[in-house]
N, C-alpha and C. Protein backbone atom coordinates (compact mmCIF):
# COMPACT_ATOMS: atom_id res chain seq x y z
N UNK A 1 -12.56 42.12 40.96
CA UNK A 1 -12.90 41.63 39.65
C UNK A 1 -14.15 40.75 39.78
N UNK A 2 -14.97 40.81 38.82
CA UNK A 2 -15.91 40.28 38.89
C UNK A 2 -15.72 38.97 38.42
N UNK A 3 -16.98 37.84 39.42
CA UNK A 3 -16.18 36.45 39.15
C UNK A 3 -16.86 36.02 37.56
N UNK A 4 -17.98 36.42 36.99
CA UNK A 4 -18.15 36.38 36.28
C UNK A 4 -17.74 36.79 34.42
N UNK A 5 -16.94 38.10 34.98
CA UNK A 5 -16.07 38.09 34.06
C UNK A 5 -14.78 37.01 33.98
N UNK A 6 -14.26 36.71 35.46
CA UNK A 6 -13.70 36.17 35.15
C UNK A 6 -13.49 34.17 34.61
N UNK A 7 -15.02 33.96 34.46
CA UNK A 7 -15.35 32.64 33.92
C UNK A 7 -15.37 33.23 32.53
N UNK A 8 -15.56 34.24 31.77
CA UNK A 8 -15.93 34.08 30.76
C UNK A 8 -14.40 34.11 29.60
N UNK A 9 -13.35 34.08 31.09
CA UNK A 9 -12.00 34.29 30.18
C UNK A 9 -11.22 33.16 30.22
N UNK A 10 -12.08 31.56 30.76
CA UNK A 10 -12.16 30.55 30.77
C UNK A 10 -11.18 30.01 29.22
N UNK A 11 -10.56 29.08 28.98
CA UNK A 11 -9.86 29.02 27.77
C UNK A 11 -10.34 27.39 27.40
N UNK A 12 -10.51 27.19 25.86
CA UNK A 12 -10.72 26.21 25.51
C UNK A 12 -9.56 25.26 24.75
N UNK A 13 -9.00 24.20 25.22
CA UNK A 13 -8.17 23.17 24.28
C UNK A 13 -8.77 23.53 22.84
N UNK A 14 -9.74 23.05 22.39
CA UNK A 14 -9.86 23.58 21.31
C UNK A 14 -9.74 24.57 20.52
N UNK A 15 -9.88 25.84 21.04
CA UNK A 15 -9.71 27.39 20.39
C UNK A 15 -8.12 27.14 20.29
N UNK A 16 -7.71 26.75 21.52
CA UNK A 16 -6.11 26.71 21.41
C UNK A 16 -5.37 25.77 20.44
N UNK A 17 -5.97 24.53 19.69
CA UNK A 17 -5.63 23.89 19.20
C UNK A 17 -5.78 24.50 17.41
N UNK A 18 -6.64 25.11 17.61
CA UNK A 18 -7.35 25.64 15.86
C UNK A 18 -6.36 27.30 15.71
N UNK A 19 -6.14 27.65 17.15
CA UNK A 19 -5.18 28.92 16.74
C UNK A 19 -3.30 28.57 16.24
N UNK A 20 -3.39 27.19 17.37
CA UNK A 20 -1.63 26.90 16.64
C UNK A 20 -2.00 26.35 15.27
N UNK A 21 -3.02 26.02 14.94
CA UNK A 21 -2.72 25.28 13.34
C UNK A 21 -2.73 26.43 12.73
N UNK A 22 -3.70 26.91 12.82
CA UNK A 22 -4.37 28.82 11.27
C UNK A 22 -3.40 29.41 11.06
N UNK A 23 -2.90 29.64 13.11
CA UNK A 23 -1.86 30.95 12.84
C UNK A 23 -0.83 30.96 13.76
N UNK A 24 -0.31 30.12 14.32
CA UNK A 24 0.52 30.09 15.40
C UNK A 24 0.25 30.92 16.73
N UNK A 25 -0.65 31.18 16.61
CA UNK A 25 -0.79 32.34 17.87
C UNK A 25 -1.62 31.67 19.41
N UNK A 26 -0.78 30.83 19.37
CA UNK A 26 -1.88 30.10 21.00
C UNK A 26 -1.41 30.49 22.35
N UNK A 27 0.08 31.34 21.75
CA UNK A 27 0.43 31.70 23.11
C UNK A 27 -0.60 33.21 23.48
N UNK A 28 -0.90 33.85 22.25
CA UNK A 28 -1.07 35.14 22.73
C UNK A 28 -2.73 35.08 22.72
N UNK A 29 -2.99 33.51 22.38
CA UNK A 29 -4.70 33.41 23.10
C UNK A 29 -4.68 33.26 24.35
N UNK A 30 -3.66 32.97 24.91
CA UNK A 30 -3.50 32.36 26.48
C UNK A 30 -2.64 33.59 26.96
N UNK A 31 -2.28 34.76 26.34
CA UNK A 31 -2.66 35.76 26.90
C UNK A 31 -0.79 35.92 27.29
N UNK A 32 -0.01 34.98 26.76
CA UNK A 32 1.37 34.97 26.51
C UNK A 32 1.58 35.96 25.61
N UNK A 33 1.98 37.30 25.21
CA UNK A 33 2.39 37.92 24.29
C UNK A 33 3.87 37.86 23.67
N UNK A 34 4.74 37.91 25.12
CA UNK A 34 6.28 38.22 24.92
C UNK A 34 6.51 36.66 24.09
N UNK A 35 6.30 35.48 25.10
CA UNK A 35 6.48 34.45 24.04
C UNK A 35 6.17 34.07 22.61
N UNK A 36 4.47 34.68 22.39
CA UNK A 36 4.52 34.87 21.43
C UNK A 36 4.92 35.32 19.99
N UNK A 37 5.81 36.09 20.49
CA UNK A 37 6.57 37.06 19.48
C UNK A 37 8.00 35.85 19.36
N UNK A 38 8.34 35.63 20.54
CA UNK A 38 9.68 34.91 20.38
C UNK A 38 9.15 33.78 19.71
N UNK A 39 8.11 33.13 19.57
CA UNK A 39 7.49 31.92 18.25
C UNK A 39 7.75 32.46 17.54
N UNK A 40 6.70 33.17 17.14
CA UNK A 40 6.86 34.01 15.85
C UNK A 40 8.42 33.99 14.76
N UNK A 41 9.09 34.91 15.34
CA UNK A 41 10.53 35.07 15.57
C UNK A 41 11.42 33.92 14.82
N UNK A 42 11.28 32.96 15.88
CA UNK A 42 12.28 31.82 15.23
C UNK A 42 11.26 30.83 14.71
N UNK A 43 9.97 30.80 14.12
CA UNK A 43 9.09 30.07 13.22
C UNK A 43 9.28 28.99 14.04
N UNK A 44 8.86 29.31 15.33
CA UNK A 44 8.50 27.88 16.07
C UNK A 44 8.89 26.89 16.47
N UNK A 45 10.22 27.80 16.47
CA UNK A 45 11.51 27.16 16.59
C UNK A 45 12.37 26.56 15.35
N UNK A 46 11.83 26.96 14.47
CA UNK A 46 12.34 26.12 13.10
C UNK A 46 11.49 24.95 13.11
N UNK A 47 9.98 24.83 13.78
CA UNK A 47 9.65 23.46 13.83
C UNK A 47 9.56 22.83 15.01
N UNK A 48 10.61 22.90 15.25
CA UNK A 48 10.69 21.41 16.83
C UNK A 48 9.77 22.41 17.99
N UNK A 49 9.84 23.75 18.62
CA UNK A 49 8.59 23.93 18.93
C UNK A 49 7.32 23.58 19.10
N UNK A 50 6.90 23.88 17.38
CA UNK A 50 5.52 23.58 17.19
C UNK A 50 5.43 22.18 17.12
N UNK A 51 5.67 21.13 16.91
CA UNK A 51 5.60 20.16 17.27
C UNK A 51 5.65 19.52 19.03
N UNK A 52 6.25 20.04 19.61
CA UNK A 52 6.50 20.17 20.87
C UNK A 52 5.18 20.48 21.96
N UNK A 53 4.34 22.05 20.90
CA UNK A 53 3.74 22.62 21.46
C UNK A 53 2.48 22.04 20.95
N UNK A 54 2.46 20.90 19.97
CA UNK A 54 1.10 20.05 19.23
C UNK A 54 0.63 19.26 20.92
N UNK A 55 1.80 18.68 21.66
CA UNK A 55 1.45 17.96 23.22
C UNK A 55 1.60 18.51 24.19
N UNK A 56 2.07 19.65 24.47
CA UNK A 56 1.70 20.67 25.18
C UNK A 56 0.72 21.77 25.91
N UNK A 57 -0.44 21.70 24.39
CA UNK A 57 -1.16 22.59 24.54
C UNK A 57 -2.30 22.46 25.44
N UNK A 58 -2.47 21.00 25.78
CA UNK A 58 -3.79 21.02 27.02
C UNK A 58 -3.29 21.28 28.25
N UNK A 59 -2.08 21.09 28.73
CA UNK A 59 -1.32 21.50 29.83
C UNK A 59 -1.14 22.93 29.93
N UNK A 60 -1.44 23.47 29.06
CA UNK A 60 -0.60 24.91 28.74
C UNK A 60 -2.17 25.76 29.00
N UNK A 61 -3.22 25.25 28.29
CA UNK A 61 -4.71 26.41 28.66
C UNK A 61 -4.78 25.33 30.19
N UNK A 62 -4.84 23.81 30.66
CA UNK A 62 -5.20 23.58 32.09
C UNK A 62 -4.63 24.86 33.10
N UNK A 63 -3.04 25.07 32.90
CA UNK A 63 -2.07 26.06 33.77
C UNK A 63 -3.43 27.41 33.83
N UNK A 64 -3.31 28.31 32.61
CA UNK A 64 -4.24 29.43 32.33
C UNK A 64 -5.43 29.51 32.93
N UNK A 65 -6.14 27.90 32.83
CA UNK A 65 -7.80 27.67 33.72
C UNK A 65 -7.59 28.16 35.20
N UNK A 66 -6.60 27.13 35.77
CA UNK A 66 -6.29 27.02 37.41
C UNK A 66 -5.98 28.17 37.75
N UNK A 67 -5.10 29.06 37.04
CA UNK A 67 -4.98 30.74 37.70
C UNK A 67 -6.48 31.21 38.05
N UNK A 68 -7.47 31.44 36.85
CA UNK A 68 -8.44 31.72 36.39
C UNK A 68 -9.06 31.26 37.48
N UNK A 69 -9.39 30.26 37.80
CA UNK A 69 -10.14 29.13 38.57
C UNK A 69 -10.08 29.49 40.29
N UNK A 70 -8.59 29.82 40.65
CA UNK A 70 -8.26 29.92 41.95
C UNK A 70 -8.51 31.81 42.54
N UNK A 71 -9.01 32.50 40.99
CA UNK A 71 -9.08 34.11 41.34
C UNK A 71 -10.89 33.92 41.50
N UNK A 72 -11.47 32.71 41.11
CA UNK A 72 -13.12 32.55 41.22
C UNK A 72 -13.12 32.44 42.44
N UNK A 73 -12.53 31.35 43.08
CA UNK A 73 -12.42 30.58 44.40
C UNK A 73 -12.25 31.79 45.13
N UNK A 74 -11.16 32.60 45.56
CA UNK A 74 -10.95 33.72 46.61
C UNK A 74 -12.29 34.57 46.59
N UNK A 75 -12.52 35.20 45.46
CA UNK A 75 -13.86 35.97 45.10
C UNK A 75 -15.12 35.11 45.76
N UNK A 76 -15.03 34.16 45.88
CA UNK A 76 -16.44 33.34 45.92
C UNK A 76 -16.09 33.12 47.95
N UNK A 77 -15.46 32.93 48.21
CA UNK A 77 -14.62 32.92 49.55
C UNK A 77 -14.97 34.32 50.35
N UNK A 78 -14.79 35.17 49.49
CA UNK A 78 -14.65 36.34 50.29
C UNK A 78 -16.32 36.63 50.64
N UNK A 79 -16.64 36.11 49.27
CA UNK A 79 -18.45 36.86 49.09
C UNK A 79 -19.37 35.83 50.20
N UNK A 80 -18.73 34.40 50.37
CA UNK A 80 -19.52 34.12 51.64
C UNK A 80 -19.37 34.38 53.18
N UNK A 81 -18.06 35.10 53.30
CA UNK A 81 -17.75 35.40 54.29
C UNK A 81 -18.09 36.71 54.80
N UNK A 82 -18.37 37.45 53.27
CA UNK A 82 -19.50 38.93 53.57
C UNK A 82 -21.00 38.29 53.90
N UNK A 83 -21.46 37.29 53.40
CA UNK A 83 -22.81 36.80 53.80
C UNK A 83 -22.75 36.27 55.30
N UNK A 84 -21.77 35.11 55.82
CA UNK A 84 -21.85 35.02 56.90
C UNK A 84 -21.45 36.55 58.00
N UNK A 85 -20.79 37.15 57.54
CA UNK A 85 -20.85 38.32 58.79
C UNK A 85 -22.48 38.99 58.27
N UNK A 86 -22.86 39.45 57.53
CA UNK A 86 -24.05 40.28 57.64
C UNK A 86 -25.09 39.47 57.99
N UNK A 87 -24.84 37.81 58.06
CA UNK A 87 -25.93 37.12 58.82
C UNK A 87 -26.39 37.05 60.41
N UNK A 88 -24.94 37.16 60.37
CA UNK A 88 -24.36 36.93 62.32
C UNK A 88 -24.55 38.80 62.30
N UNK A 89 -24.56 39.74 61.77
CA UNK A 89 -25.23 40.72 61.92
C UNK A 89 -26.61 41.02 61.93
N UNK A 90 -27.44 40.48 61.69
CA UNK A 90 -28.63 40.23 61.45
C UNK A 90 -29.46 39.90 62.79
N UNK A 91 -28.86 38.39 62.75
CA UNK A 91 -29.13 37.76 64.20
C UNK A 91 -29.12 38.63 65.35
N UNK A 92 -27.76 39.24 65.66
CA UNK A 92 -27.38 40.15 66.99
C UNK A 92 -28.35 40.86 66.70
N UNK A 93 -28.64 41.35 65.42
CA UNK A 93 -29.47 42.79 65.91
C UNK A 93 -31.14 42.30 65.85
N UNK A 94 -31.27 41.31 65.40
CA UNK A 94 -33.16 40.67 66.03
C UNK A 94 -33.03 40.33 67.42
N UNK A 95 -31.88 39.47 68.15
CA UNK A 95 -31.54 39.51 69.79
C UNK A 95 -31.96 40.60 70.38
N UNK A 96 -31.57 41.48 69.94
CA UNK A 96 -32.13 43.34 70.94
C UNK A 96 -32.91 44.02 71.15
C-alpha cells in the first residue's frame, strides 16, 4: 500500500465531530460499519450513547490515526532498508 495513500486516510476530530451532530454516522467515517448500524438501530442508544460518544470521539479517530500511522512506519521501514541494501550494493560493486 502506498504510504501516501495511506496519509490521506488520516481522520480528523473535527469531520468526526460535525458527522455525530448532522448525522450520527462517525462510526462509519472511521470506517466502523457493523457498529454503525447497531447506533443507528437503537438511536444511540436511546441517547446515553451519543452522549457518551460526544467524549469519546477524539480517542476513537486518535485509535484509527495510530493503526494508520504504524502501516506508514513499516512502509517507510521497509523502503529504507531497500535503500540501505541497494547502497551497500552499490559500494561492493564500485570495490571491484
Amino acid at each position: 500500500m502506498n504510504k501516501h495513500y495511506l496519509m490521506s486516510k488520516m481522520k480528523s476530530t473535527g469531520t468526526a465531530y460535525l458527522c455525530w451532530f448532522f448525522l450520527g454516522c462517525h462510526y462509519a467515517y472511521l470506517g466502523k460499519w457493523g457498529v454503525q448500524f447497531l447506533y443507528w438501530l437503537t438511536l444511540g442508544g436511546l441517547g446515553v450513547w451519543m452522549i457518551i460518544d460526544l467524549f469519546h470521539i477524539p480517542s476513537k479517530v486518535n485509535k484509527c490515526n495510530m493503526l494508520i500511522s504504524s502501516q506508514i512506519e513499516e512502509i517507510e521501514k521497509s523502503e529504507k532498508e531497500e535503500n540501505h541494501s541497494r547502497n551497500m550494493a552499490m559500494i561492493a560493486a564500485s570495490k571491484k
